[in-house]
Structure formats: structure tokens, C-alpha cells
Protein backbone atom coordinates (compact mmCIF):
# COMPACT_ATOMS: atom_id res chain seq x y z
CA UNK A 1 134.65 49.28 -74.33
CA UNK A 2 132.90 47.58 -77.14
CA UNK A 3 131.85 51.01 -78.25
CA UNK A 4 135.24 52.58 -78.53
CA UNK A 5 136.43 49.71 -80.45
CA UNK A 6 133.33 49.49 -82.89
CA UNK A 7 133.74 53.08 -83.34
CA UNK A 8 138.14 52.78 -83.85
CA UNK A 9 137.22 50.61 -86.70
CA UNK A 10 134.55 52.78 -88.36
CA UNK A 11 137.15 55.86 -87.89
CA UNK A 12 139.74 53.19 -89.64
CA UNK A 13 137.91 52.56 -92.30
CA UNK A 14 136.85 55.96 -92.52
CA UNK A 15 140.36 57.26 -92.81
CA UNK A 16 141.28 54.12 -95.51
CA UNK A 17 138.36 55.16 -96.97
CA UNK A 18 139.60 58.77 -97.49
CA UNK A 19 143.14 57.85 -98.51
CA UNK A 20 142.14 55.58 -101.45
CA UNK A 21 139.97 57.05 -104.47
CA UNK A 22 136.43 55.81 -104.73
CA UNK A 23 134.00 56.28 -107.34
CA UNK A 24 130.84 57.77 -106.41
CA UNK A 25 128.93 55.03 -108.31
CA UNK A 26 130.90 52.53 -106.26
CA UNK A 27 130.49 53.56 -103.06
CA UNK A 28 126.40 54.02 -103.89
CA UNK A 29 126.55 50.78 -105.23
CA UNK A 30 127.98 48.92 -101.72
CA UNK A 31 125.28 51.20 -99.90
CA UNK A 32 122.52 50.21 -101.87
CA UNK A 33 123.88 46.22 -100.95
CA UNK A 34 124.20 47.17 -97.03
CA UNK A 35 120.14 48.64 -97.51
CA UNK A 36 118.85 45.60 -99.81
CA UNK A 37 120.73 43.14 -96.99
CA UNK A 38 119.59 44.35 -94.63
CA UNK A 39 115.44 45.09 -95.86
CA UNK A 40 115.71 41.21 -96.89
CA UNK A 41 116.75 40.15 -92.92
CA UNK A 42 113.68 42.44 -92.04
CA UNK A 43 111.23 40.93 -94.49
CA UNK A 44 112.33 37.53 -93.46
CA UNK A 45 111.90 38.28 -89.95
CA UNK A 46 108.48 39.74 -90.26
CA UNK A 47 107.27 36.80 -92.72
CA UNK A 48 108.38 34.51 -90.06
CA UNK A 49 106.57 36.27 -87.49
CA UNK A 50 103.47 36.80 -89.60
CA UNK A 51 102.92 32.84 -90.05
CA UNK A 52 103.13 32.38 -86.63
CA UNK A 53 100.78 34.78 -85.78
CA UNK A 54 98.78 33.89 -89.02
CA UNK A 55 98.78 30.08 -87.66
CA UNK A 56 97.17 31.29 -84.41
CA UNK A 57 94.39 33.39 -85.86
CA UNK A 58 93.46 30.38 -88.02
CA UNK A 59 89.49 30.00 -88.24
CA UNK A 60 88.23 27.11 -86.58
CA UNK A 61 84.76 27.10 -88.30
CA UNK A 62 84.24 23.84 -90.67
CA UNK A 63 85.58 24.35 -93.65
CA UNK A 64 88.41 25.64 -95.91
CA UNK A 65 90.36 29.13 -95.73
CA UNK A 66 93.20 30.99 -97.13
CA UNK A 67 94.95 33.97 -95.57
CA UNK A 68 98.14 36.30 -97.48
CA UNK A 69 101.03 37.97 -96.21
CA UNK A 70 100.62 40.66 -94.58
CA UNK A 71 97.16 40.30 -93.89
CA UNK A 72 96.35 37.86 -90.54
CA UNK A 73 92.12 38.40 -92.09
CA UNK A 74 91.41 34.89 -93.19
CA UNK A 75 89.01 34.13 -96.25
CA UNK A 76 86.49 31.31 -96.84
CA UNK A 77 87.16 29.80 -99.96
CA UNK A 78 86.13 26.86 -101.83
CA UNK A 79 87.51 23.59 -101.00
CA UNK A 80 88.64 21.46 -103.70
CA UNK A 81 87.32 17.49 -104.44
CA UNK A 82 87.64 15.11 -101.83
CA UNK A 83 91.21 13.51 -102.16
CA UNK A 84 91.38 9.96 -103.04
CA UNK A 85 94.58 9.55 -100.54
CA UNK A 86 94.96 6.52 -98.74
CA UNK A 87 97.60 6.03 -96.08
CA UNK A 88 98.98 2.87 -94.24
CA UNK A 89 98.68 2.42 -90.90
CA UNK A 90 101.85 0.70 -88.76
CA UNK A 91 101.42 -2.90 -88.28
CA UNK A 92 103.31 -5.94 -87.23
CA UNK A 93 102.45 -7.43 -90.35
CA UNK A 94 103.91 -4.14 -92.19
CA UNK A 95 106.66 -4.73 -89.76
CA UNK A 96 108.26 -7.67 -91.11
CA UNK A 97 109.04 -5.69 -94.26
CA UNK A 98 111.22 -3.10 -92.54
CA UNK A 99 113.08 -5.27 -90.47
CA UNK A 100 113.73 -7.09 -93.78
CA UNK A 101 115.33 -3.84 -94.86
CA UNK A 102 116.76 -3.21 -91.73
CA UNK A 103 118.76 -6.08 -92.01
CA UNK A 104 119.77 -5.50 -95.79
CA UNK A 105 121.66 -2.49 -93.74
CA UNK A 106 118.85 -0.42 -95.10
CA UNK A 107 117.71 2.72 -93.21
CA UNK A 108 114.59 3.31 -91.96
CA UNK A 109 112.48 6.24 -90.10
CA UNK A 110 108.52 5.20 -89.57
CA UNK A 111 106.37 2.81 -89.64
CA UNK A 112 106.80 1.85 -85.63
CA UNK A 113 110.53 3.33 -85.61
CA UNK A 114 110.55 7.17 -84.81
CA UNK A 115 110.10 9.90 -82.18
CA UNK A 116 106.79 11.06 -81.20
CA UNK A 117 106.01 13.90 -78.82
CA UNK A 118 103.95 12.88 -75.07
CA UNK A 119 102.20 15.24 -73.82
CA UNK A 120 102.93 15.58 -69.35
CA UNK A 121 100.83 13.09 -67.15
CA UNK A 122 96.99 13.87 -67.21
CA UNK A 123 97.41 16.45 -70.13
CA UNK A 124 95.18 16.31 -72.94
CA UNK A 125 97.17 17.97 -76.35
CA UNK A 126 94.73 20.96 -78.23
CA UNK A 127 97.78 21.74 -81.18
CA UNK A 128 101.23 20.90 -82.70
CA UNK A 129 102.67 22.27 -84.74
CA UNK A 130 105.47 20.57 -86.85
CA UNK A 131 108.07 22.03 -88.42
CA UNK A 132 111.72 21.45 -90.53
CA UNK A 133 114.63 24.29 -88.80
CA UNK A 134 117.16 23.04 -90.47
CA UNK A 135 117.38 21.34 -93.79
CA UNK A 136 120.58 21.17 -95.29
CA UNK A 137 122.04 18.94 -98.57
CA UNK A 138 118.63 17.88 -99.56
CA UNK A 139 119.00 18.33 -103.53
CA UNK A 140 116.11 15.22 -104.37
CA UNK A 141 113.82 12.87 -102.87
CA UNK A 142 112.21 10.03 -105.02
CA UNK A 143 109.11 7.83 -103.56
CA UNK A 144 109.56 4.21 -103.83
CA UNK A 145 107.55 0.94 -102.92
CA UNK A 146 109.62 -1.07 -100.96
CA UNK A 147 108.86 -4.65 -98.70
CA UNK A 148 105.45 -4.10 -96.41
CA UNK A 149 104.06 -7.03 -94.98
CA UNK A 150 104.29 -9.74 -96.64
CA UNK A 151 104.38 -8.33 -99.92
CA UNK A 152 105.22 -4.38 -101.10
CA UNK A 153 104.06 -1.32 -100.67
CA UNK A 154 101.61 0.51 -103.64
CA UNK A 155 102.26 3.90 -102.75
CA UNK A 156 103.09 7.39 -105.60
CA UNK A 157 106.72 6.52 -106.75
CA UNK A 158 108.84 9.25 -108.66
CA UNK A 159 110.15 12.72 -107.69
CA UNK A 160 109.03 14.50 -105.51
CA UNK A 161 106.23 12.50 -104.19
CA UNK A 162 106.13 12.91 -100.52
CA UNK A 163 103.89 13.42 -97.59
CA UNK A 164 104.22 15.42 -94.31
CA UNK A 165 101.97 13.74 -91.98
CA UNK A 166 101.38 14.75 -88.38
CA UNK A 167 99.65 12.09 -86.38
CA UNK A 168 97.79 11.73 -83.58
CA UNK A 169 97.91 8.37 -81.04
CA UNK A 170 94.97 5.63 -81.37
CA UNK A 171 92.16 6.72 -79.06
CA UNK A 172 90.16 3.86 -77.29
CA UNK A 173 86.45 4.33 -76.64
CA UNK A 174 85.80 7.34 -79.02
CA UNK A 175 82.67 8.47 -78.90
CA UNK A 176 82.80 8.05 -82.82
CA UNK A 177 83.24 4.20 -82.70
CA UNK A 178 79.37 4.21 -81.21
CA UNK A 179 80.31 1.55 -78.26
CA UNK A 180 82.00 -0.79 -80.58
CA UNK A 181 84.14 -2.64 -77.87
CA UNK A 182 88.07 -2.59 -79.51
CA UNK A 183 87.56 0.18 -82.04
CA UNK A 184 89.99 3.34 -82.10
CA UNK A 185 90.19 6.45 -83.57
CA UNK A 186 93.49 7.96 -84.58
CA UNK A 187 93.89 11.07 -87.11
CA UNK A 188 96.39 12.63 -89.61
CA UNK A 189 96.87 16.05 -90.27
CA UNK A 190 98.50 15.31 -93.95
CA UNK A 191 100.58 17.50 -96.48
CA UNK A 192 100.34 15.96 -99.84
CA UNK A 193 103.02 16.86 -102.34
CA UNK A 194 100.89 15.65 -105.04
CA UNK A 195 97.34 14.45 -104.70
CA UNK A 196 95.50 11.70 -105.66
CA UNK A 197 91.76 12.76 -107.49
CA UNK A 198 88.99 11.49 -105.69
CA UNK A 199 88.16 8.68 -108.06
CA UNK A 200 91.57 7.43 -107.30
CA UNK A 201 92.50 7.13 -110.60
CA UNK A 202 94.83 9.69 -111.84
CA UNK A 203 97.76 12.82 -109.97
CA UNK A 204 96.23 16.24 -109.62
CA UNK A 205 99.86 18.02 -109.94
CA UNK A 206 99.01 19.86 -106.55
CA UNK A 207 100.16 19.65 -103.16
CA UNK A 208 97.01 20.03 -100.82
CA UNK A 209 96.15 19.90 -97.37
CA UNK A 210 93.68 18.09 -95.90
CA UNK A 211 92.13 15.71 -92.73
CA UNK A 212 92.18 11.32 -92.80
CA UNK A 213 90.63 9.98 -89.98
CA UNK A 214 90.58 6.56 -89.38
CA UNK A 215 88.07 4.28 -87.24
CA UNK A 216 90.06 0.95 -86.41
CA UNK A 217 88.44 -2.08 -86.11
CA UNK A 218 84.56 -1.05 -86.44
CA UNK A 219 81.40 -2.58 -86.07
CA UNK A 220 80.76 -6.22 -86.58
CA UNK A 221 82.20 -7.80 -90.07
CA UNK A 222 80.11 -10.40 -91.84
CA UNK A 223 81.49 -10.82 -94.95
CA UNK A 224 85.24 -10.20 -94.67
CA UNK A 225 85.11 -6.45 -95.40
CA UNK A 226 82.83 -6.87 -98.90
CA UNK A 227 80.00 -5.07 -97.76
CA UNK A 228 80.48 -1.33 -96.10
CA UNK A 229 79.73 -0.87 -92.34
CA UNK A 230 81.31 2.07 -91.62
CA UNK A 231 79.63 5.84 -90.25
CA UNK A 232 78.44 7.36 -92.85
CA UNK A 233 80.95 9.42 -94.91
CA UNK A 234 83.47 6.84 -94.01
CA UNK A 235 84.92 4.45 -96.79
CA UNK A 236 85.69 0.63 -95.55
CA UNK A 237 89.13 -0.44 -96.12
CA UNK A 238 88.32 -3.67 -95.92
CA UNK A 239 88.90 -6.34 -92.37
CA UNK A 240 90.79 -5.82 -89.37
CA UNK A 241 93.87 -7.27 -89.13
CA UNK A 242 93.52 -8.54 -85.69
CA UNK A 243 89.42 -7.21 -84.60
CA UNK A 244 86.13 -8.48 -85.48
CA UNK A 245 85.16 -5.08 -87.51
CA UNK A 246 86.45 -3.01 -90.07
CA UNK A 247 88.74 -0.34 -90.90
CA UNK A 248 87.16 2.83 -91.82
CA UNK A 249 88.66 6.50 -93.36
CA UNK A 250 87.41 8.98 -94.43
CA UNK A 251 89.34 12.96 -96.13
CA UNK A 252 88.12 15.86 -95.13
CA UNK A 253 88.01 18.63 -98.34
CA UNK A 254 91.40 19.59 -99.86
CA UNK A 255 92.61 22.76 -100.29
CA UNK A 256 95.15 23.73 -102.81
CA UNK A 257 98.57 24.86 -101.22
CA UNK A 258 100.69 25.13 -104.73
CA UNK A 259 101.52 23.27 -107.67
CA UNK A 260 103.80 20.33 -106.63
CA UNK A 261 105.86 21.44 -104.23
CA UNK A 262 110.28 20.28 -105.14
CA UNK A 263 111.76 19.00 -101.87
CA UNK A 264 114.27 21.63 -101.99
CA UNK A 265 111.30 23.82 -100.73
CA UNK A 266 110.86 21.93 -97.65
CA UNK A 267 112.24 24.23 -95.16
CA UNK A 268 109.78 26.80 -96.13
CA UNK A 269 106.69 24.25 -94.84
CA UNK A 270 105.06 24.07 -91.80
CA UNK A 271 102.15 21.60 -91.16
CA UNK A 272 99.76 22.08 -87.48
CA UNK A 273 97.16 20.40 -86.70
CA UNK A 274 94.12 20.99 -83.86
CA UNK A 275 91.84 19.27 -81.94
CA UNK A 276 88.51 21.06 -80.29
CA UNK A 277 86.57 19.11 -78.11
CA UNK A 278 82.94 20.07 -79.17
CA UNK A 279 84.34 22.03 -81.91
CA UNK A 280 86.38 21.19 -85.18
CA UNK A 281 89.89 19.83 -85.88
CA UNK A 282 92.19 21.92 -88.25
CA UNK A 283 95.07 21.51 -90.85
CA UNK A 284 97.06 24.36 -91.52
CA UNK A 285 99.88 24.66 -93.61
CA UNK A 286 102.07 28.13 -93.83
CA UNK A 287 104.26 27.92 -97.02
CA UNK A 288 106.45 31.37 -97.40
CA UNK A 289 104.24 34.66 -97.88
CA UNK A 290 100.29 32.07 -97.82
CA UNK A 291 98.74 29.86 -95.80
CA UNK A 292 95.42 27.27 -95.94
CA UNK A 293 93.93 25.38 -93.48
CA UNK A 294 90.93 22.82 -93.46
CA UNK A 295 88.81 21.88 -90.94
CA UNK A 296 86.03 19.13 -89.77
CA UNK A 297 83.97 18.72 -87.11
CA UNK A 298 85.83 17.00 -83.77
CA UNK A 299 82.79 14.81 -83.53
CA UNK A 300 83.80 12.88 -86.76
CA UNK A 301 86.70 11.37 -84.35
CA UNK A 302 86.43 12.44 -80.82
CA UNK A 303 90.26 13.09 -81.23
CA UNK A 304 90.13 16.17 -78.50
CA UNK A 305 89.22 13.84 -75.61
CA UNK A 306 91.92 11.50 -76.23
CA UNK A 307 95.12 13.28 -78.13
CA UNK A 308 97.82 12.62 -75.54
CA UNK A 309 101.21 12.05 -78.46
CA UNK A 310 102.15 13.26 -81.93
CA UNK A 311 104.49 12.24 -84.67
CA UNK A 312 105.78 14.74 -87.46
CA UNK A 313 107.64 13.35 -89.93
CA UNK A 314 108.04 13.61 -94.18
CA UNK A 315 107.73 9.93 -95.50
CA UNK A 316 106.45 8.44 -98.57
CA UNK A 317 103.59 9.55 -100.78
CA UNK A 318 100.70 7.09 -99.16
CA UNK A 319 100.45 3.17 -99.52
CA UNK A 320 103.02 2.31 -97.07
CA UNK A 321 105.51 3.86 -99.40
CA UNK A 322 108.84 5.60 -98.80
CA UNK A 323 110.44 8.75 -99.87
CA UNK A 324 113.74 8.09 -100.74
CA UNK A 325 116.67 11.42 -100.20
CA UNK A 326 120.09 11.91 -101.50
CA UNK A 327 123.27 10.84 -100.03
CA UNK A 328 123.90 14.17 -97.68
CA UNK A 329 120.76 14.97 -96.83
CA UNK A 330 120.07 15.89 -93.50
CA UNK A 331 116.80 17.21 -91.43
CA UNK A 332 116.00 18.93 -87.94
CA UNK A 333 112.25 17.76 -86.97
CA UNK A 334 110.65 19.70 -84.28
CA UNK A 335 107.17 19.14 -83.03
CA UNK A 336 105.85 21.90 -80.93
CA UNK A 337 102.94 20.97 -78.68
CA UNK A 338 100.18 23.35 -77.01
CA UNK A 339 98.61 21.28 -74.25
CA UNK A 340 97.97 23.19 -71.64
CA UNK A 341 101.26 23.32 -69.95
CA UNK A 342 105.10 25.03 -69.72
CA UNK A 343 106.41 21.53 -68.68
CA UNK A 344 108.45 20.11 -70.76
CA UNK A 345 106.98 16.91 -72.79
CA UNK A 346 108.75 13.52 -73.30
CA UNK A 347 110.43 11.65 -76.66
CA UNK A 348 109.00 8.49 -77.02
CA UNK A 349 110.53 6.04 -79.44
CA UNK A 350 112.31 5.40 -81.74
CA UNK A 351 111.41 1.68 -81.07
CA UNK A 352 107.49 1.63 -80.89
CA UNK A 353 107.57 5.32 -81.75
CA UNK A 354 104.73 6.95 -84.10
CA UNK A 355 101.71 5.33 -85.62
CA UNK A 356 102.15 5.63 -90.04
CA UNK A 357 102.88 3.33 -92.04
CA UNK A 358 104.94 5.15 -94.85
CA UNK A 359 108.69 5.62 -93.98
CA UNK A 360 111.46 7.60 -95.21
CA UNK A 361 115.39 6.75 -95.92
CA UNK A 362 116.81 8.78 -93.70
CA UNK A 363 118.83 7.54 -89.80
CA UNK A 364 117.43 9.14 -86.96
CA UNK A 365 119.77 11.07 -84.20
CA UNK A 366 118.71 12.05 -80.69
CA UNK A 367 115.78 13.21 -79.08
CA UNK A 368 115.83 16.26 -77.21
CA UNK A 369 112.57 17.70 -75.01
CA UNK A 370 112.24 21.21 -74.19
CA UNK A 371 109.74 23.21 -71.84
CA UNK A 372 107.65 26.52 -72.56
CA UNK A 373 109.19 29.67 -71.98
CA UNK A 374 108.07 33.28 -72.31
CA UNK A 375 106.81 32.74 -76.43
CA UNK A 376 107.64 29.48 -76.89
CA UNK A 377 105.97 26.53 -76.77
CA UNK A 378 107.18 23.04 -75.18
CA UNK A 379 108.86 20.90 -77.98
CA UNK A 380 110.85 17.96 -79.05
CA UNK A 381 113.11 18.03 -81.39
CA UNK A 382 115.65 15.65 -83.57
CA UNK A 383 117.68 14.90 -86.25
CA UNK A 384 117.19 12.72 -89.20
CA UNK A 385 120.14 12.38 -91.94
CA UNK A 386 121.38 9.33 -94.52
């Protein structure tokens, strides 16, 4: 039946068609738009299916890579400096300065108050993959310092200054915290819209992708966080906030993803991260027809024998900062996990939900979990909107 009545209205149009002069150049003309609409659904379809498939061939030797549409061959290239990039960590101390904004009537996402992914009882999580399916009235975003602690925030202020971050749970007894009795490790996968050199002194103009990993509470402070104790490679961020040791970071290489990126290109990102026990951890970012990925060795945090939840989220650009969008903005988050499983994984939060420190403006909806099926991969997803 649906056939005879798609092929009534063809014969309808047909006869319409006949009955009303048409100019040849016309009628080429609305052909040529029915091709072109239709090759652009095509090439979006295979694009999306290339990064996917891209994403999954991603090289998980140390290092940085960069791979084109339509080729899934990855190439080594050279990473860029070391990025200067230095994130806050949630803390009840950091705390205080939300809820003072919270009850200004001030929305806020992060910083203790979001959704993060948990991977099913006894499962360990090897991937997520975070991602934006619907963005809709985003026109700006601005970073801004705003109450942390007991003082404010010194994050990137300005337009467009951002960060995705995907970020793993705090892991106790890492093997990379060498026995220290309280430390944990806890890493972030991190998009940067616009990077910080490695002197710390100046913007690069480029959004890059790259590795922090953190080792809380440290070794055995002396001097209250003066003199460096941390692994090597690590820099020391100074004295616990409530251990006897110190906090410790470290960035893996950055690689180049584009010149700043505007917000209004935000649905066209996609940030995973990996853990390999005994292997390396990877960033990879797919951004329209390219994508880059960097990588370290898992025995720099241990991550892969402790990753169990995941937050994905865009907040401010480092510092505790937040980014800041326009009335009408709204976001769908998803985090898609690989774990080892089909069963569906559970939202934790919003209250006690996620581990940064930087926030964003936004009000967050509900929390939906999802099992595997066939191609797809167990997820949570939610909205976000001001």
C-alpha cells in the first residue's frame, strides 16, 4: 500500500509537471539540488562512520599521531611542547565557593555537582568516549573566575576559553604512589581550547590535546610543599589539603588539533580516552574530516587497574575557572563506556558527582543509562541547558 501511494504522488506530480511549462534550466537546476542533498547526507554519514572507526584503530604506542579522512592509516608525528595547563581538582574547600553561587541563584555544573558514568559491579573501564549529540542555541561561551575556596578562581577568562575534560575516579594504592599510604591517582583526558606554553607564561592560540595525571597526597612533606618530592617528571603543586604529602601532575606532549576552536564548533568534537594495563593510556580527539591522539605509558598512573567511573563535561579553561554560555544554550552529554560488558552502567551524581574542579553555567537535567546493543556501546547520557 505504501507503494501505490508513493508512486500516485510521483504520477501526480508527474502529470502537474507536464501541464505547467518548465524551463529546462529549471528543472536541471532542482535536480542538481536533489543530487548535492543528497551526496552531502552521504558524506556526513560516512565522516561519521569514519571517526568512529578511525577512534578504534587509534595507535596505542607512546606517543603522538594524526590520521585524515578517509584514510583509518595513522601517522607518527611530532608532538608539540609540554603544555603548561594546570587544572583544579574538586575540594570541600573549593566547595564553599559554589554553594556561595548556588545560593546567589547562580547555576552550576562541576566541581562535585554532575553526572559521572559507573562502570557494573566488579568491572574495570578500558575506554569512554565522550561526546556532545545535540547542541543547540549555543552562539558564545566566555571563561570567567568566579568564588573557589576561600578566595577565586585564576583560570583563562575571555571567549572561547574552554576545556573538555574527561576524568577518571581517584585510584587508591596505585602502583605509581610507590606504597605511600593515602596517595591516589586520578587522570584527565583534556581538550584545551587554547593552551597554555609550557613556561606558563603566555596563550599558544591552539586547541591541543593532551594527558594530566595527578598523584594526590604523595610522599612525606617537610617543608610545606617548597621543596619537590614528586616521581620524576612530575611537578609539585604544592601541600595536601588534608594528607601528609604532596600533590603532584604532570602533561603528557600536546598535539595540535586546530587553531582555537569557537564554541559554535562544539558539536563537531569528540574527546576518548584509554586505559591499558601494562600498556599506555590515550587521548583522542576526532574534530570533522582529522583526528590526534596522545599517549603515555599506563605505568605513569596505574589508572587501568583502578578506572571504575568517568565524567565528561566542557567547563572552564583550567584554574578552577568556569565557562560561562548564552542565555538559550542547551547541551546533550553522553559518555559511552567500553568495560567489558553489554550491561547497562549507572548515573552517579549530580550531588558528589565527578572529580574537576572547573565548572560551567549551565543546569543539569536527567540522567539516563543505557546498555550495549548490537554496535553500540553502554552509555549515559544527559542534558545540560541555562
Amino acid at each position: 500500500m505504501q507503494y501505490v501511494v508513493r508512486a500516485t504522488l510521483l504520477t501526480s506530480a508527474a502529470v502537474l509537471i507536464g501541464a505547467v511549462p518548465v524551463s529546462s534550466a529549471y528543472a536541471g537546476q532542482a535536480a542538481n539540488a536533489f543530487v548535492d542533498q543528497a551526496q552531502v547526507q552521504a558524506d556526513t554519514a560516512a565522516q561519521a562512520s569514519w571517526r568512529e572507526n578511525v577512534r578504534q584503530s587509534a595507535p596505542r604506542g607512546e606517543g603522538c599521531y594524526h590520521a585524515s579522512y578517509p584514510n583509518l592509516k595513522w601517522d607518527k608525528v611530532a608532538c608539540g611542547p609540554v603544555s603548561g595547563y594546570h587544572s583544579s581538582r574538586r575540594s570541600s574547600a573549593a566547595r564553599l565557593g559554589e554553594q556561595k553561587l548556588r545560593s546567589s541563584g547562580q547555576q552550576v555544573v562541576g566541581n562535585g555537582f554532575d553526572y559521572a558514568i559507573q562502570a557494573p559491579g566488579g568491572q574495570l573501564i578500558s575506554e569512554v568516549v565522550g561526546s556532545f549529540p545535540t547542541v543547540s542555541g549555543v552562539t558564545s561561551e566566555k571563561g570567567a573566575n568566579v568564588p573557589f575556596g576561600s578566595g577565586e578562581s585564576d583560570g583563562i577568562t575571555g571567549a572561547n576559553q574552554y576545556t573538555l575534560q574527561l576524568n577518571t575516579n581517584f585510584v587508591d594504592q596505585s602502583a605509581a604512589c610507590n606504597g605511600f599510604s593515602g596517595c591516589l591517582a586520578w587522570q584527565q583526558y583534556i581538550l584545551v581550547s587554547d593552551d597554555v606554553n609550557s613556561a606558563g607564561t603566555a596563550l599558544t592560540g591552539t586547541s591541543d590535546v593532551f594527558i594530566q595525571t595527578w598523584l594526590e597526597n604523595y610522599g612525606q612533606d617537610v617543608d610545606g610543599g617548597n621543596t619537590n618530592i614528586c616521581p620524576s617528571g612530575y611537578t609539585d603543586a604544592g601541600a595536601d589539603q588534608s594528607g601528609q604529602g604532596d600533590d603532584c601532575y604532570r602533561n603528557s606532549p600536546s598535539v595540535v588539533v586546530a587553531n582555537q576552536i569557537p564554541i559554535t564548533q562544539l558539536a563537531s568534537l569528540k574527546l576518548a580516552g584509554t586505559a591499558t594495563a601494562n600498556g599506555t593510556d590515550t587521548a583522542t580527539v576526532t574534530f570533522g574530516t582529522q583526528a590526534f591522539s596522545s599517549s603515555v605509558r599506563d605505568s605513569v598512573s596505574d589508572i587501568a587497574n583502578g578506572w571504575t567511573q568517568a565524567e565528561f563535561n566542557i567547563v572552564g579553561n583550567a584554574g578552577g575557572s568556569r565557562a560561562d554560555f548564552n542565555k538559550g544554550a542547551s547541551l546533550t552529554v553522553k559518555l559511552a563506556v567500553t568495560d567489558g560488558s553489554s550491561a547497562a552502567p549507572s548515573c552517579i551524581g549530580p550531588n558528589n558527582g565527578g572529580s574537576t574542579g572547573e565548572t560551567n553555567n549551565l543546569s543539569l537535567g536527567k540522567c539516563t543509562a543505557s546498555a550495549g546493543s548490537g554496535s553500540s556501546s553502554p552509555a549515559i547520557q544527559f542534558t545540560e541547558s541555562d
